[in-house]
N, C-alpha and C. Protein backbone atom coordinates (compact mmCIF):
# COMPACT_ATOMS: atom_id res chain seq x y z
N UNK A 1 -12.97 -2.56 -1.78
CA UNK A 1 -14.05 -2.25 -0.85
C UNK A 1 -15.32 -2.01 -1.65
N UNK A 2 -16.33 -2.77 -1.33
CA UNK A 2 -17.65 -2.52 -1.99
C UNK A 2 -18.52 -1.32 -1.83
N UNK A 3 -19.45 -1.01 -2.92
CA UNK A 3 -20.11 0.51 -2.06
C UNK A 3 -20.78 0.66 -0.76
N UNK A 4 -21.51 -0.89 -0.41
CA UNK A 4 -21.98 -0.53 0.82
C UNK A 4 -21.16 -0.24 1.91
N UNK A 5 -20.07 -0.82 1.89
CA UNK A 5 -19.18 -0.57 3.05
C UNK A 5 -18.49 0.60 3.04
N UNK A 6 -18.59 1.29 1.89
CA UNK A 6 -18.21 2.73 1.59
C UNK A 6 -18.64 3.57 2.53
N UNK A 7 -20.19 3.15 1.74
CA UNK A 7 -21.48 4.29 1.79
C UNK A 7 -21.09 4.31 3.62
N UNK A 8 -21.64 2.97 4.54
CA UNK A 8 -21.51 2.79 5.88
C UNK A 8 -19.92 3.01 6.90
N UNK A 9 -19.21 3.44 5.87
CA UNK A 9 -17.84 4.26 6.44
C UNK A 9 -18.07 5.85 6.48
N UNK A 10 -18.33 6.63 5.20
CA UNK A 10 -18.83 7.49 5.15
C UNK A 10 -19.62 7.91 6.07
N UNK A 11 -20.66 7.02 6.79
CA UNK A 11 -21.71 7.80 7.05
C UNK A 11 -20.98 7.86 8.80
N UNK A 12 -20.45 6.61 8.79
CA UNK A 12 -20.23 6.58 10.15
C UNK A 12 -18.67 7.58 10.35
N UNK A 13 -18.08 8.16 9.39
CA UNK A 13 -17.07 8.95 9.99
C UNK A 13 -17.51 10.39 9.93
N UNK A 14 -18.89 10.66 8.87
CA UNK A 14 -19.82 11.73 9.26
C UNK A 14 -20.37 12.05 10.97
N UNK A 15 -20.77 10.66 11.18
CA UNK A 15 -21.23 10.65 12.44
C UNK A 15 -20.98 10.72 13.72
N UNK A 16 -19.75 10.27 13.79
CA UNK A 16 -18.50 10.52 14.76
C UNK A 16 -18.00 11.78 14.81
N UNK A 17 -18.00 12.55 13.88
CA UNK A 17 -17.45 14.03 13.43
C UNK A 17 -18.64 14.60 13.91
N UNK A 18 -20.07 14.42 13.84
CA UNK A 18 -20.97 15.20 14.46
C UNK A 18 -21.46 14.96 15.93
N UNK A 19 -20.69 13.71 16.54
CA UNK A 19 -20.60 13.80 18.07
C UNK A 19 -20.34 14.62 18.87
N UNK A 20 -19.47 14.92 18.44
CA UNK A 20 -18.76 15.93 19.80
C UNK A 20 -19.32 17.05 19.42
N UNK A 21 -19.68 18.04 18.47
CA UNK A 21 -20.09 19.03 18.79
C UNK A 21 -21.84 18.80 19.30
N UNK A 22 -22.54 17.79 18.69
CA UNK A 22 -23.69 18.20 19.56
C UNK A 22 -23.12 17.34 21.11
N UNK A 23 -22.50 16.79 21.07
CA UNK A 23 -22.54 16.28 22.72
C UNK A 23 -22.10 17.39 23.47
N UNK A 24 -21.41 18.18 22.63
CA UNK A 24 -20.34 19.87 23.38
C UNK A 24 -21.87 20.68 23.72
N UNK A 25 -22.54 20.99 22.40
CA UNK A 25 -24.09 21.53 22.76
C UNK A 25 -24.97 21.30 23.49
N UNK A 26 -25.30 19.97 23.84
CA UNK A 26 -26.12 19.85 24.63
C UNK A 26 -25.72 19.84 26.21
N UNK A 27 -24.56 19.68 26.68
CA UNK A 27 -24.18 19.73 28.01
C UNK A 27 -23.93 21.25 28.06
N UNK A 28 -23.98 22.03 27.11
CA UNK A 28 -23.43 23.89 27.46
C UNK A 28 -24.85 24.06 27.48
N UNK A 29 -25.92 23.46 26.71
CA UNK A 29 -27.26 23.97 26.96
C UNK A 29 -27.70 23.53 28.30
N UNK A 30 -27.43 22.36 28.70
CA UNK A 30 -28.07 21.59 30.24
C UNK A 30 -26.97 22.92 31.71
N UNK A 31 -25.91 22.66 31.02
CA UNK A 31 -24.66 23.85 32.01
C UNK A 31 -25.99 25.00 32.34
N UNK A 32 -26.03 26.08 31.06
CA UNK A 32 -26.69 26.91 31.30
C UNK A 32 -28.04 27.25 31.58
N UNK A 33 -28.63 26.15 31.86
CA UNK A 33 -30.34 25.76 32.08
C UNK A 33 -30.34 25.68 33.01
N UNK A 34 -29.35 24.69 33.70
CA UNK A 34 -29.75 24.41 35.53
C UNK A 34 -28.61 25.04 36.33
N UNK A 35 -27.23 25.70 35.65
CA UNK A 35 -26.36 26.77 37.07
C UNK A 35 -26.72 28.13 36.61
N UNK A 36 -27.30 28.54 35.51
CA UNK A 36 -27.05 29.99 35.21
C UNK A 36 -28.61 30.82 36.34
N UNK A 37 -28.76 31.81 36.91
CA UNK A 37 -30.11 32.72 36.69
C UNK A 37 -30.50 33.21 36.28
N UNK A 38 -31.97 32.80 36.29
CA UNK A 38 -33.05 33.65 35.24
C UNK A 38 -33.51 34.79 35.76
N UNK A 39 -33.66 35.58 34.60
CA UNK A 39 -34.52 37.00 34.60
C UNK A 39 -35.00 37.28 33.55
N UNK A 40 -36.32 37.96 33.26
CA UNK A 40 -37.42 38.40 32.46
C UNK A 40 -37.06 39.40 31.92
N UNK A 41 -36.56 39.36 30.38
CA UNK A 41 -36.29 40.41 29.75
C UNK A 41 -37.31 40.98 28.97
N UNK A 42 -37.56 42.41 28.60
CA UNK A 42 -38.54 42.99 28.08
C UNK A 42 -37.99 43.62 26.92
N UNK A 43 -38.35 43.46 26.16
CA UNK A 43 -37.97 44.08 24.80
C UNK A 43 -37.98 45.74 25.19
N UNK A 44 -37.12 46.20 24.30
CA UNK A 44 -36.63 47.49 24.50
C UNK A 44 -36.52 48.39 22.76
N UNK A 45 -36.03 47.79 22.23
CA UNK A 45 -35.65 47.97 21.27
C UNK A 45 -35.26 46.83 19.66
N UNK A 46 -34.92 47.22 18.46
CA UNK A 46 -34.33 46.52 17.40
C UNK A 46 -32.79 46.97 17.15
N UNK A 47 -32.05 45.91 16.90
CA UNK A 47 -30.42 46.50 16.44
C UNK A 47 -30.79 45.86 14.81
N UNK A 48 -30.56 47.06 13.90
CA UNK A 48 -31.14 46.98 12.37
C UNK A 48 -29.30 46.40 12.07
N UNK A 49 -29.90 45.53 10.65
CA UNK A 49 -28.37 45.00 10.54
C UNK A 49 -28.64 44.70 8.75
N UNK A 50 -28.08 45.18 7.92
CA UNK A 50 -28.28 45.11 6.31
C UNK A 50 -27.64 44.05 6.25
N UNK A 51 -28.40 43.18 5.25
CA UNK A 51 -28.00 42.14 4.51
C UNK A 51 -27.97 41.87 3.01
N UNK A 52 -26.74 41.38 2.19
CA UNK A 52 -27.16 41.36 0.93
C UNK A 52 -26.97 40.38 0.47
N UNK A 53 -28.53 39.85 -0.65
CA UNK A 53 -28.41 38.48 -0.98
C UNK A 53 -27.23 38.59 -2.08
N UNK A 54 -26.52 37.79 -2.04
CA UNK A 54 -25.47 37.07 -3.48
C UNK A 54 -26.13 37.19 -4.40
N UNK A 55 -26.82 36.47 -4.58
CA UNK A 55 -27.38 36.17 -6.44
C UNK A 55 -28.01 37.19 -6.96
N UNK A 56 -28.69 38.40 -6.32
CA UNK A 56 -29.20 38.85 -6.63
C UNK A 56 -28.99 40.54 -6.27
N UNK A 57 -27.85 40.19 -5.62
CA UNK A 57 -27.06 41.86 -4.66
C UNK A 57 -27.95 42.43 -4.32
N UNK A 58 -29.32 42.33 -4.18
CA UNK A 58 -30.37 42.96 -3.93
C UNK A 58 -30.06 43.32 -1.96
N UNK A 59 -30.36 44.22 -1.51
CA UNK A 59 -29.66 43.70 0.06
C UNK A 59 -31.34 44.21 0.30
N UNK A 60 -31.17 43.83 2.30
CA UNK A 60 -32.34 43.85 2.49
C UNK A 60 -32.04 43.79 3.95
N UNK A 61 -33.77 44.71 5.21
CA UNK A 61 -33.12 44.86 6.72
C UNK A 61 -33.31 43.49 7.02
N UNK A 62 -32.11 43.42 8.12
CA UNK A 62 -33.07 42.37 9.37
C UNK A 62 -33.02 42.75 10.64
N UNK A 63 -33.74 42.61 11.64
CA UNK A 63 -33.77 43.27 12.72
C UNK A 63 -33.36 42.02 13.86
N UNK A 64 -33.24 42.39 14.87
CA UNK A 64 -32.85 41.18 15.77
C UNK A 64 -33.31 42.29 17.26
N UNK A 65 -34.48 41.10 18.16
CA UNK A 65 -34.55 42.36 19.30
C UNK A 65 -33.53 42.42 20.36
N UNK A 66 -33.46 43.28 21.40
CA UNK A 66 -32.56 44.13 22.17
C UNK A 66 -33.17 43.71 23.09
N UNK A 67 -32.46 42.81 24.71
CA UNK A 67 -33.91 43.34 25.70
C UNK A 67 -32.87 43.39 26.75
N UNK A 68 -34.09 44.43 27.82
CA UNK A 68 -32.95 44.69 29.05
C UNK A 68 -33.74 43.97 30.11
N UNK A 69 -32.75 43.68 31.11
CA UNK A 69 -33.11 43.04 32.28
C UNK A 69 -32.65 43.10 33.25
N UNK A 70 -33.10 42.36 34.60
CA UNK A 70 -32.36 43.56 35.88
C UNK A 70 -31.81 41.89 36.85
N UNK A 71 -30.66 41.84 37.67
CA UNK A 71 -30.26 41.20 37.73
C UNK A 71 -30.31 40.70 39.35
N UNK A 72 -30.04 39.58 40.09
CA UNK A 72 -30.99 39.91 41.86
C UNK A 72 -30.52 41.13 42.76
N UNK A 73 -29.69 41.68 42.14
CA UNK A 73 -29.07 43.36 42.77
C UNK A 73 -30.09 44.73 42.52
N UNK A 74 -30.71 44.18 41.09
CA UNK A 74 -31.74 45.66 40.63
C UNK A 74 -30.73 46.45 39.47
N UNK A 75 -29.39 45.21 39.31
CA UNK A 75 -28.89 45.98 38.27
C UNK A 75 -29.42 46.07 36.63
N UNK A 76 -29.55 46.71 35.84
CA UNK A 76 -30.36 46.77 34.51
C UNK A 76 -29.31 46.39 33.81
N UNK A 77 -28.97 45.46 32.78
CA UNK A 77 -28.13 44.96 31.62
C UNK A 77 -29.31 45.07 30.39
N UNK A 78 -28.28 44.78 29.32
CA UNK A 78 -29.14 45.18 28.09
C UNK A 78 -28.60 43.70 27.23
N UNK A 79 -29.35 43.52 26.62
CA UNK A 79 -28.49 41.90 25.48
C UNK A 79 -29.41 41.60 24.27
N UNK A 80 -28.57 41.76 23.40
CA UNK A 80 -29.12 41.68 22.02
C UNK A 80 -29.31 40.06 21.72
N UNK A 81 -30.34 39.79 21.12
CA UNK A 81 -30.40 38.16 21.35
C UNK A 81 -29.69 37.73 19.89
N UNK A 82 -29.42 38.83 19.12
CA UNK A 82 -28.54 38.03 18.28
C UNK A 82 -29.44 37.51 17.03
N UNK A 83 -30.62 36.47 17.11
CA UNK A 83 -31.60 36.40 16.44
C UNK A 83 -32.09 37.05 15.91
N UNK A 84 -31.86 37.19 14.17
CA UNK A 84 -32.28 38.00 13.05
C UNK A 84 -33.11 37.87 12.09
N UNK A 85 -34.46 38.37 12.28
CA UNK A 85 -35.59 38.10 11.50
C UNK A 85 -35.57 39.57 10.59
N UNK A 86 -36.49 39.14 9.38
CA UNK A 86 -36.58 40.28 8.50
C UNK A 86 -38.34 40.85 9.09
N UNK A 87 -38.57 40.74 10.32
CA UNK A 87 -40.00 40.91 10.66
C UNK A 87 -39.82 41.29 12.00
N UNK A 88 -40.26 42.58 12.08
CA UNK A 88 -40.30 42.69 13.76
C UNK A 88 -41.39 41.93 14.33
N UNK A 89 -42.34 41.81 14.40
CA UNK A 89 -43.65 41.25 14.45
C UNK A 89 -43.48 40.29 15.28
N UNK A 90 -42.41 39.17 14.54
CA UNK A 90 -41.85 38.02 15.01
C UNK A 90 -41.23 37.68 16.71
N UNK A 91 -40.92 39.08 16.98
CA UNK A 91 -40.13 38.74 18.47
C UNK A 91 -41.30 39.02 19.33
N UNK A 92 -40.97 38.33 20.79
CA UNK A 92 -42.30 38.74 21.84
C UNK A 92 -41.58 39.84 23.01
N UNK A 93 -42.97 40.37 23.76
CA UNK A 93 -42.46 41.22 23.97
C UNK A 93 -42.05 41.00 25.57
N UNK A 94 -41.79 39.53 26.28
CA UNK A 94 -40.73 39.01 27.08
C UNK A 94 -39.76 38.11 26.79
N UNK A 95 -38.59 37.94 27.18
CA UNK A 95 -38.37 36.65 27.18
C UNK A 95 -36.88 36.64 28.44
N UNK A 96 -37.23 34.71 28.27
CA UNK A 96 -36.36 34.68 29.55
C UNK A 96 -34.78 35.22 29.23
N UNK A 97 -34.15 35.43 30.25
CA UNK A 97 -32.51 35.49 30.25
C UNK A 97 -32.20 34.77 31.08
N UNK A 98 -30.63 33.84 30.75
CA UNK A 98 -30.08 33.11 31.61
C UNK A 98 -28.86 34.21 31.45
N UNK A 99 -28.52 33.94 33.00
CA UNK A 99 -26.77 34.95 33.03
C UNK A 99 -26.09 34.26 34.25
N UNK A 100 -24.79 34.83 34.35
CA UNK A 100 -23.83 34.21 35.07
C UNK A 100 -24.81 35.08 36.43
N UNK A 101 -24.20 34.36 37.41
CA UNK A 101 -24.42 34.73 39.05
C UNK A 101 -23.29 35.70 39.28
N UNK A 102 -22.00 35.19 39.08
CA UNK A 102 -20.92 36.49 39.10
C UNK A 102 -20.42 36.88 38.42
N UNK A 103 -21.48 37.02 37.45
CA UNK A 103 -20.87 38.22 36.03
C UNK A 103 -22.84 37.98 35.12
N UNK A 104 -23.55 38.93 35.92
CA UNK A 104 -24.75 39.07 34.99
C UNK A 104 -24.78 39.72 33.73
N UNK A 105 -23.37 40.34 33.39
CA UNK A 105 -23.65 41.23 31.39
C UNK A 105 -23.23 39.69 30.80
N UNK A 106 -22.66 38.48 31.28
CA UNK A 106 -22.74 37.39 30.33
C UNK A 106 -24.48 36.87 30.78
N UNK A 107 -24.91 36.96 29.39
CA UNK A 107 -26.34 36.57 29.41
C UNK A 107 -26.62 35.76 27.84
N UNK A 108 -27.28 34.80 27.94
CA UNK A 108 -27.67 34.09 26.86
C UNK A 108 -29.78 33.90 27.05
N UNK A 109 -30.01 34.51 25.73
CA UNK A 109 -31.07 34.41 25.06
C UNK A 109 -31.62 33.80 24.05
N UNK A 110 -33.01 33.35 24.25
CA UNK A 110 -33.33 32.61 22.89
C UNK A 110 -33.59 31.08 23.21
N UNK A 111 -34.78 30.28 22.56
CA UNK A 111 -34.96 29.02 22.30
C UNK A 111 -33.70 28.31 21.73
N UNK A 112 -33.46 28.88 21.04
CA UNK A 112 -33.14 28.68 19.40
C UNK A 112 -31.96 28.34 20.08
N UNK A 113 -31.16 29.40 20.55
CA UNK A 113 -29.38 28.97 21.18
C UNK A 113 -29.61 28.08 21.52
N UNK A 114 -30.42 27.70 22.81
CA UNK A 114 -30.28 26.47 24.32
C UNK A 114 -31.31 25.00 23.30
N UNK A 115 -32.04 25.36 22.57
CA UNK A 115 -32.81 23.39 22.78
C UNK A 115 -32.89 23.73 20.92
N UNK A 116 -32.91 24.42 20.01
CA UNK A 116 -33.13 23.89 18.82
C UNK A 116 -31.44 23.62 18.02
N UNK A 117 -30.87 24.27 18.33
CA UNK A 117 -29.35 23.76 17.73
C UNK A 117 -29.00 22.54 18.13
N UNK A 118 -28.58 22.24 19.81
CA UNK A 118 -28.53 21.51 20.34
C UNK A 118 -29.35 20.41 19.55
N UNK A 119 -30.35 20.07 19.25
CA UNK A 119 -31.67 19.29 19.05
C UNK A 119 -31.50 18.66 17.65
N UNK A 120 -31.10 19.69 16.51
CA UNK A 120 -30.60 19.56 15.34
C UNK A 120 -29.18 19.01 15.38
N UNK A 121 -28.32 19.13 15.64
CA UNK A 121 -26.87 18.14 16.22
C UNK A 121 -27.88 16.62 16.61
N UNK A 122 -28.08 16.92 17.85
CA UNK A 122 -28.11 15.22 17.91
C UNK A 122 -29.25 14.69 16.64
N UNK A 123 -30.04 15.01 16.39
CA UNK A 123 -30.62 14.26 15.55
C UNK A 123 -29.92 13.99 14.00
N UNK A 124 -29.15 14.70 13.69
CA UNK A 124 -28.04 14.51 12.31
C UNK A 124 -26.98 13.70 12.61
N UNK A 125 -26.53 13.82 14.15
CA UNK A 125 -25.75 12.41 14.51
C UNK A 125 -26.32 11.15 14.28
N UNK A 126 -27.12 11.29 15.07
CA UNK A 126 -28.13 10.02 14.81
C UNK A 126 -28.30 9.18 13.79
N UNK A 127 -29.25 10.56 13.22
CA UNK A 127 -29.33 9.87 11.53
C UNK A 127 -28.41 9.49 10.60
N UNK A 128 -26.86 10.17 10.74
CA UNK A 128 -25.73 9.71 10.08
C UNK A 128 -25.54 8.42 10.58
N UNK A 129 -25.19 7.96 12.38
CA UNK A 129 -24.73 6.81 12.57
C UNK A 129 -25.99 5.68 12.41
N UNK A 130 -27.47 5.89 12.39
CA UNK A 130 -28.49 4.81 11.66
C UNK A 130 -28.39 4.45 10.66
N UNK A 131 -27.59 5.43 9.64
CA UNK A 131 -27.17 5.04 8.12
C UNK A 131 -26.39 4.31 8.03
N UNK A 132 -25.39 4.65 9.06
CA UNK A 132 -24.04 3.42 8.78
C UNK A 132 -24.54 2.23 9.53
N UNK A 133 -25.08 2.11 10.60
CA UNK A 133 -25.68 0.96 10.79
C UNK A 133 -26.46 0.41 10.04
N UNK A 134 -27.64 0.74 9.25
CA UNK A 134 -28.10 0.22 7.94
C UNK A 134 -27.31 -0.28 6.94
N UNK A 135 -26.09 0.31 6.75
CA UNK A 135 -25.70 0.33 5.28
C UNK A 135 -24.22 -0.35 5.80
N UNK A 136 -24.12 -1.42 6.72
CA UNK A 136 -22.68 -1.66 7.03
C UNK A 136 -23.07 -3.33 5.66
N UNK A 137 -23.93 -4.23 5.89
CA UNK A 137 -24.05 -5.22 5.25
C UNK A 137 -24.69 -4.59 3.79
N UNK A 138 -24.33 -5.88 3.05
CA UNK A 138 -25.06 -5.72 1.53
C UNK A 138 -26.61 -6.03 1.33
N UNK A 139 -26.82 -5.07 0.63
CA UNK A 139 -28.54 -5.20 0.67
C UNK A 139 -28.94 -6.10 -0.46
N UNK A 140 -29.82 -7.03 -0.01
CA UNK A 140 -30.14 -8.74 -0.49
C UNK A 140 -31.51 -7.77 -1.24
N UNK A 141 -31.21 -8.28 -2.71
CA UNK A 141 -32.10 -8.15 -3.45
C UNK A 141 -32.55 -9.22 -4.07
């Protein structure tokens, strides 16, 4: 087997392997975009969480914000978005919540969960299976 057909196996059993989880991501992000309800969470608080770099054992905070929100009953839930910056600065001081209809303490927060993961998957699929499509023939020099 020659290298190109290597290289264009490789890329394409990379690429197949990164299907299903962004195809899993992006339909749990579309799921929770158009059945879940929204509510306006307000920052409340930081949950402080120590981290220590490896190379340098040096450790160091990161904060991630807390926000509570009230649900179409007037019930108040609280949900840590999980998202850990070394900067408070960084978080705003709304953001949306999606939550279940019959179970509002399941709540998901954040850009980042619903359209930039998702977003990063398909585009590394992509780019893996454009490689193997590039690289299935020998390149004429």
């Amino acid at each position: 087997m020659n290298k190109d057909k290597l290289t264009s196996l490789l890329f394409l059993i990379i690429g197949v392997i990164l299907l299903f989880p962004s195809v899993f991501l992006t339909f749990r992000s579309i799921k929770i975009i158009s059945s879940y309800e929204t509510a306006q969470g307000k920052l409340v608080d930081f949950k402080e969480k120590w981290k220590k770099n490896k190379d340098t054992e040096e450790e160091y905070l990161l904060y991630a914000p807390v926000f509570e929100y009230q649900d179409q009953n007037g019930k108040t839930y609280t949900i840590n978005s999980g998202e850990y910056s070394n900067s408070k600065s960084l978080s705003t001081i709304t953001q949306k919540i999606y939550y279940e209809k019959d179970h509002p303490e399941i709540a998901v927060t954040g850009i980042f969960q619903l359209y930039i993961v998702p977003l990063i998957a398909v585009f590394f699929c992509f780019v893996c299976l454009i490689t193997a499509y590039i690289c299935r023939k020998p390149a004429v020099i």
